[in-house]
Structures are given as structure tokens and as C-alpha cells.
N, C-alpha and C. Protein backbone atom coordinates (compact mmCIF):
# COMPACT_ATOMS: atom_id res chain seq x y z
N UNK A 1 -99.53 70.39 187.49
CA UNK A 1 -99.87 69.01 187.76
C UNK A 1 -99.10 68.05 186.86
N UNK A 2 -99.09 68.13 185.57
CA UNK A 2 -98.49 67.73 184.59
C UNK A 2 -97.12 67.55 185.24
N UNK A 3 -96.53 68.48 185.72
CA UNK A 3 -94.56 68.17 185.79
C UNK A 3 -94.72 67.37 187.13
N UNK A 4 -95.69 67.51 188.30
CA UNK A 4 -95.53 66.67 189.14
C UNK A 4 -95.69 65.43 189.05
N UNK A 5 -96.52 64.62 187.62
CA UNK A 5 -96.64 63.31 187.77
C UNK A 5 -95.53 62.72 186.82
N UNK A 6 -95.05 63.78 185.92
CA UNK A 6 -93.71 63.57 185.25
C UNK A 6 -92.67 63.15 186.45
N UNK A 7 -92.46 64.08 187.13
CA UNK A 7 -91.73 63.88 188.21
C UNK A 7 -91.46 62.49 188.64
N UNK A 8 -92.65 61.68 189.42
CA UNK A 8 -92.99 61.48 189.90
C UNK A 8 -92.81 59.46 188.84
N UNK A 9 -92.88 60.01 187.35
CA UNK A 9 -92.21 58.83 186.29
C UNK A 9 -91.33 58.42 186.50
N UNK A 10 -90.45 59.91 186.81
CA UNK A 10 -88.74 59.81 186.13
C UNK A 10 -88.60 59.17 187.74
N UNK A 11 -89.06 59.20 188.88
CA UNK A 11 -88.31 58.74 190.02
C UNK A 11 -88.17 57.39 190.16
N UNK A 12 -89.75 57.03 189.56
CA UNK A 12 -89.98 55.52 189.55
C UNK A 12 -88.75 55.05 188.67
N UNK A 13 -88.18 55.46 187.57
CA UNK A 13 -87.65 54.71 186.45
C UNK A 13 -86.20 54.93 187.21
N UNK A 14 -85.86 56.00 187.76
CA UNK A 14 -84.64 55.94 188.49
C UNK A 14 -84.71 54.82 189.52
N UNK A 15 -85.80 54.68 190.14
CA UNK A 15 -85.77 53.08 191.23
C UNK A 15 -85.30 51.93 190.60
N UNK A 16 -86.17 52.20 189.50
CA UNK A 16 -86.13 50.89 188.54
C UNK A 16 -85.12 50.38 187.92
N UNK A 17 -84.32 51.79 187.64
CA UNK A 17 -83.04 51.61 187.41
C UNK A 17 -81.67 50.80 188.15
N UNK A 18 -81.73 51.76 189.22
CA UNK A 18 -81.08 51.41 190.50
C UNK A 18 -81.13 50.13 190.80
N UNK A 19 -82.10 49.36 191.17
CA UNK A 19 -82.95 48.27 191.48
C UNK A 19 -82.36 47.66 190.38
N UNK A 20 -82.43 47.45 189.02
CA UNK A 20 -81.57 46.75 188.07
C UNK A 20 -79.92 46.52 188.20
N UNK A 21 -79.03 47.77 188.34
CA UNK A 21 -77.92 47.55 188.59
C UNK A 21 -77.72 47.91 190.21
N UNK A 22 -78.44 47.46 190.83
CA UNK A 22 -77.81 47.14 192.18
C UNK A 22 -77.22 45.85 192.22
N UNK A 23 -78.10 44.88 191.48
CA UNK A 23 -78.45 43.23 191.69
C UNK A 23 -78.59 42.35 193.23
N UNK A 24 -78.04 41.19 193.10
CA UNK A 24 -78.66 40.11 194.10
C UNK A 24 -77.25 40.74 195.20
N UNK A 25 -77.79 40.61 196.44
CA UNK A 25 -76.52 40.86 197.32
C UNK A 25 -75.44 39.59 197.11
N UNK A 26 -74.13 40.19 197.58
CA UNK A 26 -73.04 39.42 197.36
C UNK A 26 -73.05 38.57 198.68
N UNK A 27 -72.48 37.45 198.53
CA UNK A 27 -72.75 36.24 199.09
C UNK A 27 -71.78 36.34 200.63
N UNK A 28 -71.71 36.68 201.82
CA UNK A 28 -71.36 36.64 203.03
C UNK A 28 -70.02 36.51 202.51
N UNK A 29 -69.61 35.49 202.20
CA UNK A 29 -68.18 34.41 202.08
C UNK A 29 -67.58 34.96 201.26
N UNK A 30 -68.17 36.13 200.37
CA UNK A 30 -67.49 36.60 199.32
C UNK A 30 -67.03 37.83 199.51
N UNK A 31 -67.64 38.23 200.21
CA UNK A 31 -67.32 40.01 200.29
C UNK A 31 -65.98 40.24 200.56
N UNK A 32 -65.43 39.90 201.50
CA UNK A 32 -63.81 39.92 201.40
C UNK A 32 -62.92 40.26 200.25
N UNK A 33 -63.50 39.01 199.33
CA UNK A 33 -62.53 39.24 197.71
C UNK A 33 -62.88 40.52 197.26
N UNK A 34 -64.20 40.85 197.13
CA UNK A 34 -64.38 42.42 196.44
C UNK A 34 -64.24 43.18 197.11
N UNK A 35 -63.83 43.20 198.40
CA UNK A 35 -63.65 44.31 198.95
C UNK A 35 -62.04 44.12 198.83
N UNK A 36 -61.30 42.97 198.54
CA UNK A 36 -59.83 43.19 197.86
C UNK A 36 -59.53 43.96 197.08
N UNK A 37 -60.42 43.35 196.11
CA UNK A 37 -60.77 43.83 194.41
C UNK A 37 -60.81 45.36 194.53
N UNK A 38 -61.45 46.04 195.78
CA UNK A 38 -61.68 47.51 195.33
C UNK A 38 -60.21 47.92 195.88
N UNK A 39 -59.46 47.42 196.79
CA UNK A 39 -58.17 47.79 197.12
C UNK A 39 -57.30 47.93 196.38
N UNK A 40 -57.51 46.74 195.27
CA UNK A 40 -56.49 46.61 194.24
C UNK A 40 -56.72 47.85 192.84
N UNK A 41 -57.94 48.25 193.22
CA UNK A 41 -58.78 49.23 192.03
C UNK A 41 -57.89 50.31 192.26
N UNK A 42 -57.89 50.64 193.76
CA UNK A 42 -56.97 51.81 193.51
C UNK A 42 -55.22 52.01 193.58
N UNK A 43 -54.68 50.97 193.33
CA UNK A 43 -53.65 50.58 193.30
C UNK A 43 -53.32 50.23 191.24
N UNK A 44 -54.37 50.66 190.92
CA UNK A 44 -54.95 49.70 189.05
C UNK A 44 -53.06 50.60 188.64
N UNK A 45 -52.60 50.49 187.47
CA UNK A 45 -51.69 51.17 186.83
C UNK A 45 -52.38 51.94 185.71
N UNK A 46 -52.26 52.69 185.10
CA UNK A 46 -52.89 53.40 183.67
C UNK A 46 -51.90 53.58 182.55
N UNK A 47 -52.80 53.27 181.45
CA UNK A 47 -51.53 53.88 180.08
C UNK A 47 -51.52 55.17 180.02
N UNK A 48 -50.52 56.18 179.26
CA UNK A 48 -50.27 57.22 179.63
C UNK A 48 -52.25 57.99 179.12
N UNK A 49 -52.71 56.94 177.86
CA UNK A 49 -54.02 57.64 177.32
C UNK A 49 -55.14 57.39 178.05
N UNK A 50 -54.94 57.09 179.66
CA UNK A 50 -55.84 56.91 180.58
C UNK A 50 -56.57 55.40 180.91
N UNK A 51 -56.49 55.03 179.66
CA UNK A 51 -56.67 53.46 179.84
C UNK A 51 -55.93 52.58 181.26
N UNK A 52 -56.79 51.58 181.90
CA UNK A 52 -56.49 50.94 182.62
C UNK A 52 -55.45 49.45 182.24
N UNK A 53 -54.46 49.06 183.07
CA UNK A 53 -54.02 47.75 182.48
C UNK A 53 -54.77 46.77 183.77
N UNK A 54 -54.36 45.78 182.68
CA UNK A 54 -54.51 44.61 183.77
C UNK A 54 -53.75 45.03 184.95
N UNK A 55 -53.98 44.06 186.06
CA UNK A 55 -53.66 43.88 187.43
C UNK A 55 -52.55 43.02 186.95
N UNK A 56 -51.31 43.31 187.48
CA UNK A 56 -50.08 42.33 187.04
C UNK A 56 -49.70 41.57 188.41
N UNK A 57 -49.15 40.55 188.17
CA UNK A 57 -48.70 39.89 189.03
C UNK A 57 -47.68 40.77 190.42
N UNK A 58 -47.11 41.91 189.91
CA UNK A 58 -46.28 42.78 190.69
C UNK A 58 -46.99 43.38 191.51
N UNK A 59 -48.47 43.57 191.06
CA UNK A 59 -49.36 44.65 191.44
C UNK A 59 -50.21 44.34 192.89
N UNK A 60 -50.31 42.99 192.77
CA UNK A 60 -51.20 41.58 193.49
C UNK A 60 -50.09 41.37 194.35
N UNK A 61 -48.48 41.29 194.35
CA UNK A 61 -47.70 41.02 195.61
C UNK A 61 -47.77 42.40 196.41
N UNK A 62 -47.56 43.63 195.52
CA UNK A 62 -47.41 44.34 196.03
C UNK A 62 -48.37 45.02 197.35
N UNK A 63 -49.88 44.69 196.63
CA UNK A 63 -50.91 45.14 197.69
C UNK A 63 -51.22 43.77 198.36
N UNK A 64 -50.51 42.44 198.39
CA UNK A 64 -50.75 41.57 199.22
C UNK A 64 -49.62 41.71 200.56
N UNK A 65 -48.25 42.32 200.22
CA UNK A 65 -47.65 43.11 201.35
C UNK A 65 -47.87 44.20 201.73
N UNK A 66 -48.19 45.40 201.61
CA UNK A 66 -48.60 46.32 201.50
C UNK A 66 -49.69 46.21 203.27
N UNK A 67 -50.81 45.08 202.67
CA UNK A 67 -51.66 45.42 202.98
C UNK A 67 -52.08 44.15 204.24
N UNK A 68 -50.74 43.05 204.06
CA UNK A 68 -50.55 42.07 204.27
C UNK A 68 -51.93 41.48 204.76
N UNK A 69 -52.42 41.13 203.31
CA UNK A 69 -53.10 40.04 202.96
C UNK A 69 -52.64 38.89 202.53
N UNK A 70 -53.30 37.40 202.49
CA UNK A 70 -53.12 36.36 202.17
C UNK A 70 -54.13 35.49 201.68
N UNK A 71 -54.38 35.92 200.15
CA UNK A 71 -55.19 34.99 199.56
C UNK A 71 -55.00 33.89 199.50
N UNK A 72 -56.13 32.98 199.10
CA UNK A 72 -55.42 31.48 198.68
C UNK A 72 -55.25 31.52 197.25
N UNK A 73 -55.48 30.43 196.60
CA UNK A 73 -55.50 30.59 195.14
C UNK A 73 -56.23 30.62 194.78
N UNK A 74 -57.97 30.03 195.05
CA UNK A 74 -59.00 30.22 194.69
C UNK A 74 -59.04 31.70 194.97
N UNK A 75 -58.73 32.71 195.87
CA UNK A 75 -59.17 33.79 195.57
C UNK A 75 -58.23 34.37 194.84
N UNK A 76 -57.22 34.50 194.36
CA UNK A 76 -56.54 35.01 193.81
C UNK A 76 -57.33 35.04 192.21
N UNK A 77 -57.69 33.54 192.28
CA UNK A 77 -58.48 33.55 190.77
C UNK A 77 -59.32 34.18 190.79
N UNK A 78 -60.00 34.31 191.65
CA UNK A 78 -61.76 35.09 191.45
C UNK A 78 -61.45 36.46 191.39
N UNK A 79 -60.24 37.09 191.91
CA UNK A 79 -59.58 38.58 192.08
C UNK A 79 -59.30 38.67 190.53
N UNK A 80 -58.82 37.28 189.76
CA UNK A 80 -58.35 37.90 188.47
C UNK A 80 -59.46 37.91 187.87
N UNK A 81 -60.49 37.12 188.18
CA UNK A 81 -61.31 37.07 187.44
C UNK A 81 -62.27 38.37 187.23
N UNK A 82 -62.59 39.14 188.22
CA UNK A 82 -63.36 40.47 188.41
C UNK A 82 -62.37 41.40 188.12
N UNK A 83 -61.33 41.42 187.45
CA UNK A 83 -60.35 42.01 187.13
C UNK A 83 -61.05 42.10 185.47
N UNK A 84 -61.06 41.00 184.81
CA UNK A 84 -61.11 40.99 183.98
C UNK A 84 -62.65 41.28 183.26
N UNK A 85 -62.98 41.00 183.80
CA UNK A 85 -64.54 41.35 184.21
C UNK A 85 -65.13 42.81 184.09
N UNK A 86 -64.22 43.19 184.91
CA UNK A 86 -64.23 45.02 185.25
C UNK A 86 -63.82 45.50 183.94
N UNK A 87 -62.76 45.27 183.02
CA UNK A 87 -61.59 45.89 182.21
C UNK A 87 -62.68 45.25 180.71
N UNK A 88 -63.23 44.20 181.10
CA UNK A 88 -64.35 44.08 179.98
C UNK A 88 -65.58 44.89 179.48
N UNK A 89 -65.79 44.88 181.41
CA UNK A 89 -67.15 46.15 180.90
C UNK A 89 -67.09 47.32 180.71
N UNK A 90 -65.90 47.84 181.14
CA UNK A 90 -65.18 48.82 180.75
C UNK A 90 -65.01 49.42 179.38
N UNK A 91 -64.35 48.78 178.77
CA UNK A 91 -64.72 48.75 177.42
C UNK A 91 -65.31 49.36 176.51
N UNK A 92 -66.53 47.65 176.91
CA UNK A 92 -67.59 48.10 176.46
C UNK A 92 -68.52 48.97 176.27
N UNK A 93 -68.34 49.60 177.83
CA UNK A 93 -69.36 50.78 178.14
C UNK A 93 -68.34 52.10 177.18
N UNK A 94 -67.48 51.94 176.86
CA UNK A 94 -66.45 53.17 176.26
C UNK A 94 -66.88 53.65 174.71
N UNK A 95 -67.25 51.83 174.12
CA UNK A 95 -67.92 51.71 172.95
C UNK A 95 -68.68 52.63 172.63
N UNK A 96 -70.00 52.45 173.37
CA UNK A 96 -71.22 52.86 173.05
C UNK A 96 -71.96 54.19 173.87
């Protein structure tokens, strides 16, 4: 009985979890850019010690022909911006 209501903790706290980093859905108008953003993820470059670099300007023409897309500039910014974003929490999470 004991391991079933253990069980039964750990699932809740996994919801709870989940439910924390799921967050608020992304906004209709937006999904496009992150679904760029994940295009460009796998296109990222690496240092040889696995580390990620920034998204370079070469990187952004390249998968904008490639894939022939046409951002404007507002999205281009918000692309750098979750760029940087990503490579932050990244990081961080490496830290600790």
C-alpha cells in the first residue's frame, strides 16, 4: 500500500512539474517564428568542445534560402532574440 500511494506522489509532482515547464501556450501569430527557431536549432554550428555558437548572420541566410523563408525584421529580431535566450539557459542549466 505504502509504494502505491508513493507512486501515486511522485506522479502528481511529475504533473506538477510538467504543468510548470510546459507554460502559457504560444500566441497563434507567433508560432511560425519558433517553429523557425527550431529549424534554425538544427542547422546551430558547435565548437569542437560541443558547445553551441550563436546563430550567425551566414547561418540565418543560409536557412532563409535553404528553406526559402522570408522574415521581416521584427522577426528576425525575435529569432535572435530566442537565440539568445536558448544559449542563456543553456548555460545556465550546465552550471548547476
Amino acid at each position: 500500500m505504502h509504494d502505491r500511494a508513493k507512486r501515486r506522489g511522485d506522479i502528481a509532482r511529475i504533473q506538477q512539474i510538467d504543468a510548470e515547464l510546459t507554460g502559457p501556450p504560444l500566441p497563434v501569430l507567433l508560432r511560425h517564428v519558433w517553429r523557425w527557431f527550431g529549424e534554425l536549432q538544427r542547422e546551430r554550428s558547435y565548437t569542437g568542445m560541443g558547445d553551441p555558437l550563436p546563430l550567425s548572420a551566414r547561418d540565418i541566410k543560409g536557412w532563409m534560402d535553404l528553406y526559402q523563408r522570408r522574415p521581416d525584421q521584427q522577426e528576425l529580431e525575435m529569432i535572435r532574440l530566442l537565440d539568445t535566450i536558448w544559449l542563456n539557459v543553456r548555460a545556465e542549466s550546465r552550471k548547476g
